[in-house]
C-alpha atoms as a PDB file:
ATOM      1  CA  UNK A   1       1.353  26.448  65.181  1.00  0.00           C
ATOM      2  CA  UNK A   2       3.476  27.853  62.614  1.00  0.00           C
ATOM      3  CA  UNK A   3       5.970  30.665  62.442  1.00  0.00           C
ATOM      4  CA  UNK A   4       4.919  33.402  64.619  1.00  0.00           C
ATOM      5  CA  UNK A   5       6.616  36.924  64.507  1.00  0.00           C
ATOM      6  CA  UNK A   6       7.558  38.580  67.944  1.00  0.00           C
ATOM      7  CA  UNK A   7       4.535  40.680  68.249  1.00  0.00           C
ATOM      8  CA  UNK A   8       2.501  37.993  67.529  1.00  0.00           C
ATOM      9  CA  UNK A   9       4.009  36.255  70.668  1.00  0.00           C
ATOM     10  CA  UNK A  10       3.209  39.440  73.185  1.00  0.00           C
ATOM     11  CA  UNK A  11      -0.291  40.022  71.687  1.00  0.00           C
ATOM     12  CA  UNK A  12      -1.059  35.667  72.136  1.00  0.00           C
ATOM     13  CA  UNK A  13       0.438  35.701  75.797  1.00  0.00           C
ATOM     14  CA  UNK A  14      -1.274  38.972  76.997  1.00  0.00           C
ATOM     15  CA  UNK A  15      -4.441  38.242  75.587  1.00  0.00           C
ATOM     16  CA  UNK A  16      -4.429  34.976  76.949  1.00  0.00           C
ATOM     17  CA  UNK A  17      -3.927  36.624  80.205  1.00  0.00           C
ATOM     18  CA  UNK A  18      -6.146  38.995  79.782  1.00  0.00           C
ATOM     19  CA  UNK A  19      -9.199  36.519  78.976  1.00  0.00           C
ATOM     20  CA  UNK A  20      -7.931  34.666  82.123  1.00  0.00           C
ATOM     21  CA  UNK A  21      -8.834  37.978  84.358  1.00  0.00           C
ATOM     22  CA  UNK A  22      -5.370  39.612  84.517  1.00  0.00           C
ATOM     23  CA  UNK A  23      -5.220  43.365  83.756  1.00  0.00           C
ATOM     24  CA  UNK A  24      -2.717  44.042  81.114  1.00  0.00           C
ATOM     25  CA  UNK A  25      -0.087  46.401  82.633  1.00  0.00           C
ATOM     26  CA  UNK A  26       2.423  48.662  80.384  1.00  0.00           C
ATOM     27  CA  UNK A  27       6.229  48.066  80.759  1.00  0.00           C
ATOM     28  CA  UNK A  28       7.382  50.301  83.564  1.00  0.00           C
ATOM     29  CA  UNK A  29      10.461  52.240  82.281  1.00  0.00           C
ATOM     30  CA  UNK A  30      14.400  51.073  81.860  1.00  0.00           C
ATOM     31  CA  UNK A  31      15.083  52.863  84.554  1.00  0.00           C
ATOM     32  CA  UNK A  32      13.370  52.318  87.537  1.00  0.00           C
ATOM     33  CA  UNK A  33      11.349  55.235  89.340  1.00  0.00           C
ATOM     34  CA  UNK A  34      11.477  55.594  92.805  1.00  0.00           C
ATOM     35  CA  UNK A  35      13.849  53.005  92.874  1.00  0.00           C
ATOM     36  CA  UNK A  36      17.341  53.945  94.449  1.00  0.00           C
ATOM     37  CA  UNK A  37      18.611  49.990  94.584  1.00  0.00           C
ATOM     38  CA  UNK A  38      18.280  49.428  90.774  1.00  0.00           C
ATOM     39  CA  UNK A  39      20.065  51.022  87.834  1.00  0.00           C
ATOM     40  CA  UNK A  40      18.107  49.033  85.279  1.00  0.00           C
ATOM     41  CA  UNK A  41      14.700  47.655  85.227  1.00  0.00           C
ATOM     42  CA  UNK A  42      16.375  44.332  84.699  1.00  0.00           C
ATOM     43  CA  UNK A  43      13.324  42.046  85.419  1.00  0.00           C
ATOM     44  CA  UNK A  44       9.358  41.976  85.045  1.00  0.00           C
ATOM     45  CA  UNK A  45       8.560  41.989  88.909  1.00  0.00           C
ATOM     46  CA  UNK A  46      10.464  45.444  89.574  1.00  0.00           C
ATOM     47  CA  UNK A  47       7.282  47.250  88.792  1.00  0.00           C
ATOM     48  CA  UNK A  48       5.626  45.324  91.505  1.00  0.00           C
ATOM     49  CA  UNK A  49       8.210  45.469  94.286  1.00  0.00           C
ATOM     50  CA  UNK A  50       6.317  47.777  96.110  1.00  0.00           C
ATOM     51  CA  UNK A  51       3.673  45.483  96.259  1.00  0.00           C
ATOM     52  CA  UNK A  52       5.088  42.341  96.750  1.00  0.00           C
ATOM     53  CA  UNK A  53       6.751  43.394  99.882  1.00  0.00           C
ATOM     54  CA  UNK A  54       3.418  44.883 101.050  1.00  0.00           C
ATOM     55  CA  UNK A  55       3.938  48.547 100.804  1.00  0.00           C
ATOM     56  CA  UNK A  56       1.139  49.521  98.024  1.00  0.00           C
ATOM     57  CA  UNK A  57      -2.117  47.702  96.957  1.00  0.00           C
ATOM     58  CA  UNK A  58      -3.269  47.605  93.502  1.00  0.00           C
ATOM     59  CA  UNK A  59      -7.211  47.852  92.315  1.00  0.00           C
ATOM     60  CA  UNK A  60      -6.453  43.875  90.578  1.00  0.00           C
ATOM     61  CA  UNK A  61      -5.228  40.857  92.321  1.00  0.00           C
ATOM     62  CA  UNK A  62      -3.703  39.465  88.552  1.00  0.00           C
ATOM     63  CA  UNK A  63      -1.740  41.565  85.898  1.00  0.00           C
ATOM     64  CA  UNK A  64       0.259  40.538  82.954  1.00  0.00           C
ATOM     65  CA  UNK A  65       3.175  42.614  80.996  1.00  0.00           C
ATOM     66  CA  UNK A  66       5.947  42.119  78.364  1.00  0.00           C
ATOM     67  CA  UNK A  67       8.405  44.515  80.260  1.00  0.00           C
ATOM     68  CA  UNK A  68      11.629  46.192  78.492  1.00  0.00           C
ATOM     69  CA  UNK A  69      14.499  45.372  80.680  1.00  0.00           C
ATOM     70  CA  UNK A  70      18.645  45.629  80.585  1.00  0.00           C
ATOM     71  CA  UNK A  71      20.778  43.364  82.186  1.00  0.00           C
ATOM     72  CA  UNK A  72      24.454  44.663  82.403  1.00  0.00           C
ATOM     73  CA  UNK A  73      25.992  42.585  85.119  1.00  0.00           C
ATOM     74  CA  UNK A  74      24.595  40.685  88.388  1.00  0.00           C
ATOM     75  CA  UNK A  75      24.153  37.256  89.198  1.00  0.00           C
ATOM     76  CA  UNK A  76      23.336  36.046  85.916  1.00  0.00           C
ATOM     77  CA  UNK A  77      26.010  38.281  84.324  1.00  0.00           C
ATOM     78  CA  UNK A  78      26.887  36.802  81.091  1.00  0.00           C
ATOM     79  CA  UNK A  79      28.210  40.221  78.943  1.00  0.00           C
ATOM     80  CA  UNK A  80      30.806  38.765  77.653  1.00  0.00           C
ATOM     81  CA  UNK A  81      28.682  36.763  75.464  1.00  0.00           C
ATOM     82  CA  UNK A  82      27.283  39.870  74.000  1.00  0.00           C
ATOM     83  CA  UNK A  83      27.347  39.891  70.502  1.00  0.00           C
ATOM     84  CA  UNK A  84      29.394  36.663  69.980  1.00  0.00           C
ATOM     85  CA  UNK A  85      26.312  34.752  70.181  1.00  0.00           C
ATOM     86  CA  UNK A  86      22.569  34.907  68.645  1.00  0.00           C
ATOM     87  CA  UNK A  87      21.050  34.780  71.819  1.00  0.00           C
ATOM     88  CA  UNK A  88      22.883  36.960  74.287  1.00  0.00           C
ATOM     89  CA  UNK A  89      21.394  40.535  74.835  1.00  0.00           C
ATOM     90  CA  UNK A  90      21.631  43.216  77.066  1.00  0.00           C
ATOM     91  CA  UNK A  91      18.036  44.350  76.428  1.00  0.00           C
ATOM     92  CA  UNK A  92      15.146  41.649  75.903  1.00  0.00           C
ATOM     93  CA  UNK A  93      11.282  41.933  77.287  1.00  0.00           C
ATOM     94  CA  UNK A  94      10.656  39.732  79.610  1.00  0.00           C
ATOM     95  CA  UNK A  95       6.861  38.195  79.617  1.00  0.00           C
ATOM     96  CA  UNK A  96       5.487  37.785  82.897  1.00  0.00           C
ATOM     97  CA  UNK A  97       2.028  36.772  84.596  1.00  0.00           C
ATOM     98  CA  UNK A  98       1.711  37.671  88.034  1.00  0.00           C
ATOM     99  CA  UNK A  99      -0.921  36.922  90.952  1.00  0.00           C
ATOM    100  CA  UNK A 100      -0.737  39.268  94.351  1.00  0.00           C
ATOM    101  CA  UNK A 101      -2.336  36.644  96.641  1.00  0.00           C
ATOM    102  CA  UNK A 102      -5.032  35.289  94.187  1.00  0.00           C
ATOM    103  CA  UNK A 103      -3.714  32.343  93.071  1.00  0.00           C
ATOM    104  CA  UNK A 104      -0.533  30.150  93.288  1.00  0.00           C
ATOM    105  CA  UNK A 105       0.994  26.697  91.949  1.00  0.00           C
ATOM    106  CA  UNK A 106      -2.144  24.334  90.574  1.00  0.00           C
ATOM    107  CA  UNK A 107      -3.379  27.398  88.912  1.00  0.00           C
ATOM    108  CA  UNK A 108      -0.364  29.072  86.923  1.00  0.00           C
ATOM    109  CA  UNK A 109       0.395  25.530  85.994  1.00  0.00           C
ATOM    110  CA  UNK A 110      -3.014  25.170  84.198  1.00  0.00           C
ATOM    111  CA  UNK A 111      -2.241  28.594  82.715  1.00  0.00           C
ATOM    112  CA  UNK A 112       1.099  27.846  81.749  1.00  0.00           C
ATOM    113  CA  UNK A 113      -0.058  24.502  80.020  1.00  0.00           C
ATOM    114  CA  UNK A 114      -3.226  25.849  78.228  1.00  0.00           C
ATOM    115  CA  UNK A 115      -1.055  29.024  76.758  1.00  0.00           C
ATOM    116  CA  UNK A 116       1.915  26.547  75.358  1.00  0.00           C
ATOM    117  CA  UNK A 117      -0.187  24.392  74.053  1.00  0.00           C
ATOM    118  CA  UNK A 118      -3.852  25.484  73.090  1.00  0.00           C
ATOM    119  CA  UNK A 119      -3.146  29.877  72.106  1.00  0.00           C
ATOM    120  CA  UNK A 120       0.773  28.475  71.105  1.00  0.00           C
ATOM    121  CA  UNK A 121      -0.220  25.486  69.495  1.00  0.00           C
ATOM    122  CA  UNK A 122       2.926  23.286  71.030  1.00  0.00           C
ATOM    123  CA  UNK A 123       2.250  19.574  70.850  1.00  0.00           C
ATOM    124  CA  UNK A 124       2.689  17.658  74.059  1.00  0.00           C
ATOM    125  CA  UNK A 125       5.003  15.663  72.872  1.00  0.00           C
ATOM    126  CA  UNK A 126       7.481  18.071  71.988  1.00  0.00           C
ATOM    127  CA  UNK A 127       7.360  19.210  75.817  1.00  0.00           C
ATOM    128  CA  UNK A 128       9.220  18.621  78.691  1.00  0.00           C
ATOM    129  CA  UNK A 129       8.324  20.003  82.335  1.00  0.00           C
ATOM    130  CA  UNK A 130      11.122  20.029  85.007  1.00  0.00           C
ATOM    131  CA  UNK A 131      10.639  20.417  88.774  1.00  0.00           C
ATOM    132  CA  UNK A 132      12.677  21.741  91.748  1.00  0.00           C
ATOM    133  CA  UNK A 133      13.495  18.292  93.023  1.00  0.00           C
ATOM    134  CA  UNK A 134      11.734  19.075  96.634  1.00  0.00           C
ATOM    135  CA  UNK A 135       8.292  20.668  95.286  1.00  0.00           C
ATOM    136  CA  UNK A 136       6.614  17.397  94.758  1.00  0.00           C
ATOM    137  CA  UNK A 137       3.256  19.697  94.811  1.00  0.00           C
ATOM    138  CA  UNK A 138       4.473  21.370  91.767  1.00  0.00           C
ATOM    139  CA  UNK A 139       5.336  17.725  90.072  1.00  0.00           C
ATOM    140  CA  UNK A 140       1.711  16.537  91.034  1.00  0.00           C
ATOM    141  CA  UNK A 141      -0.251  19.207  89.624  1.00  0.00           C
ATOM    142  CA  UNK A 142       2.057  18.930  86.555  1.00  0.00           C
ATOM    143  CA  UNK A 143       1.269  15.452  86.090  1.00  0.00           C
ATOM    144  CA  UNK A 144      -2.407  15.859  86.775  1.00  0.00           C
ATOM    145  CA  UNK A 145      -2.850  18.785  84.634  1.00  0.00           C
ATOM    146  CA  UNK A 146      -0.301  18.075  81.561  1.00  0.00           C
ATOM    147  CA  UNK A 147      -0.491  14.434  81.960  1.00  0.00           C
ATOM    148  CA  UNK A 148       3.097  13.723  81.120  1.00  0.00           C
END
């Protein structure tokens, strides 16, 4: 695979996407529009809220994004981490593929395997998949489609 910088991880995951029929959308802003229940965009689905709980339809059933987003406190509050470790940030982008009724487990599996493996170039072997201990659909499709 080698070293990839970090826009050459957005491009590879949203044109992998894309050639798999989802329409690339732009990060929605840090702070939410429209949004009264949110300071902070703080994940990738907040664009989509509206239609995830049915309330607006969207020309495409698939999209795909690498969304800006702050976390500064909440469930997975961590802030006083910030800046005593390499890997604890308030802002990140958060990657995210996301079907609106078109498709569901067996499917983003495959993607998820092809894209780590085939466009990332991540052997197998270095893998491991875990599974919520009660979705043995999930663990099925894993083993069918990764083979591990």
């Amino acid at each position: 695979m080698g070293t990839k910088t970090l826009s050459e991880c957005r491009s590879t995951f949203k044109n992998f996407f894309s050639k798999n029929s989802h329409q690339i959308v732009d990060s929605s802003p840090l702070v939410p529009q429209n949004d009264p229940t949110l300071m902070f965009t703080n994940s990738g689905m907040v664009q989509f809220k509206n239609v995830f709980t049915g309330l607006e339809k969207l020309p495409f059933k698939r999209a795909t994004t690498s969304q800006k987003c702050v976390r500064a406190g909440g469930k997975h509050n961590d802030l006083e981490n910030v800046g005593y470790t390499p890997r604890h940030h308030t802002f990140f982008e958060m990657l995210g593929n996301f079907s609106f009724g078109d498709y569901f487990k067996e499917l983003a599996i495959k993607f998820a395997w092809e894209l780590i493996t085939k466009d990332f170039g991540i052997s197998k072997e270095k893998l491991t998949v875990t599974v919520y201990h009660e979705d043995d659909e999930a663990f099925g499709f894993w083993k069918k489609i990764s083979g591990l």
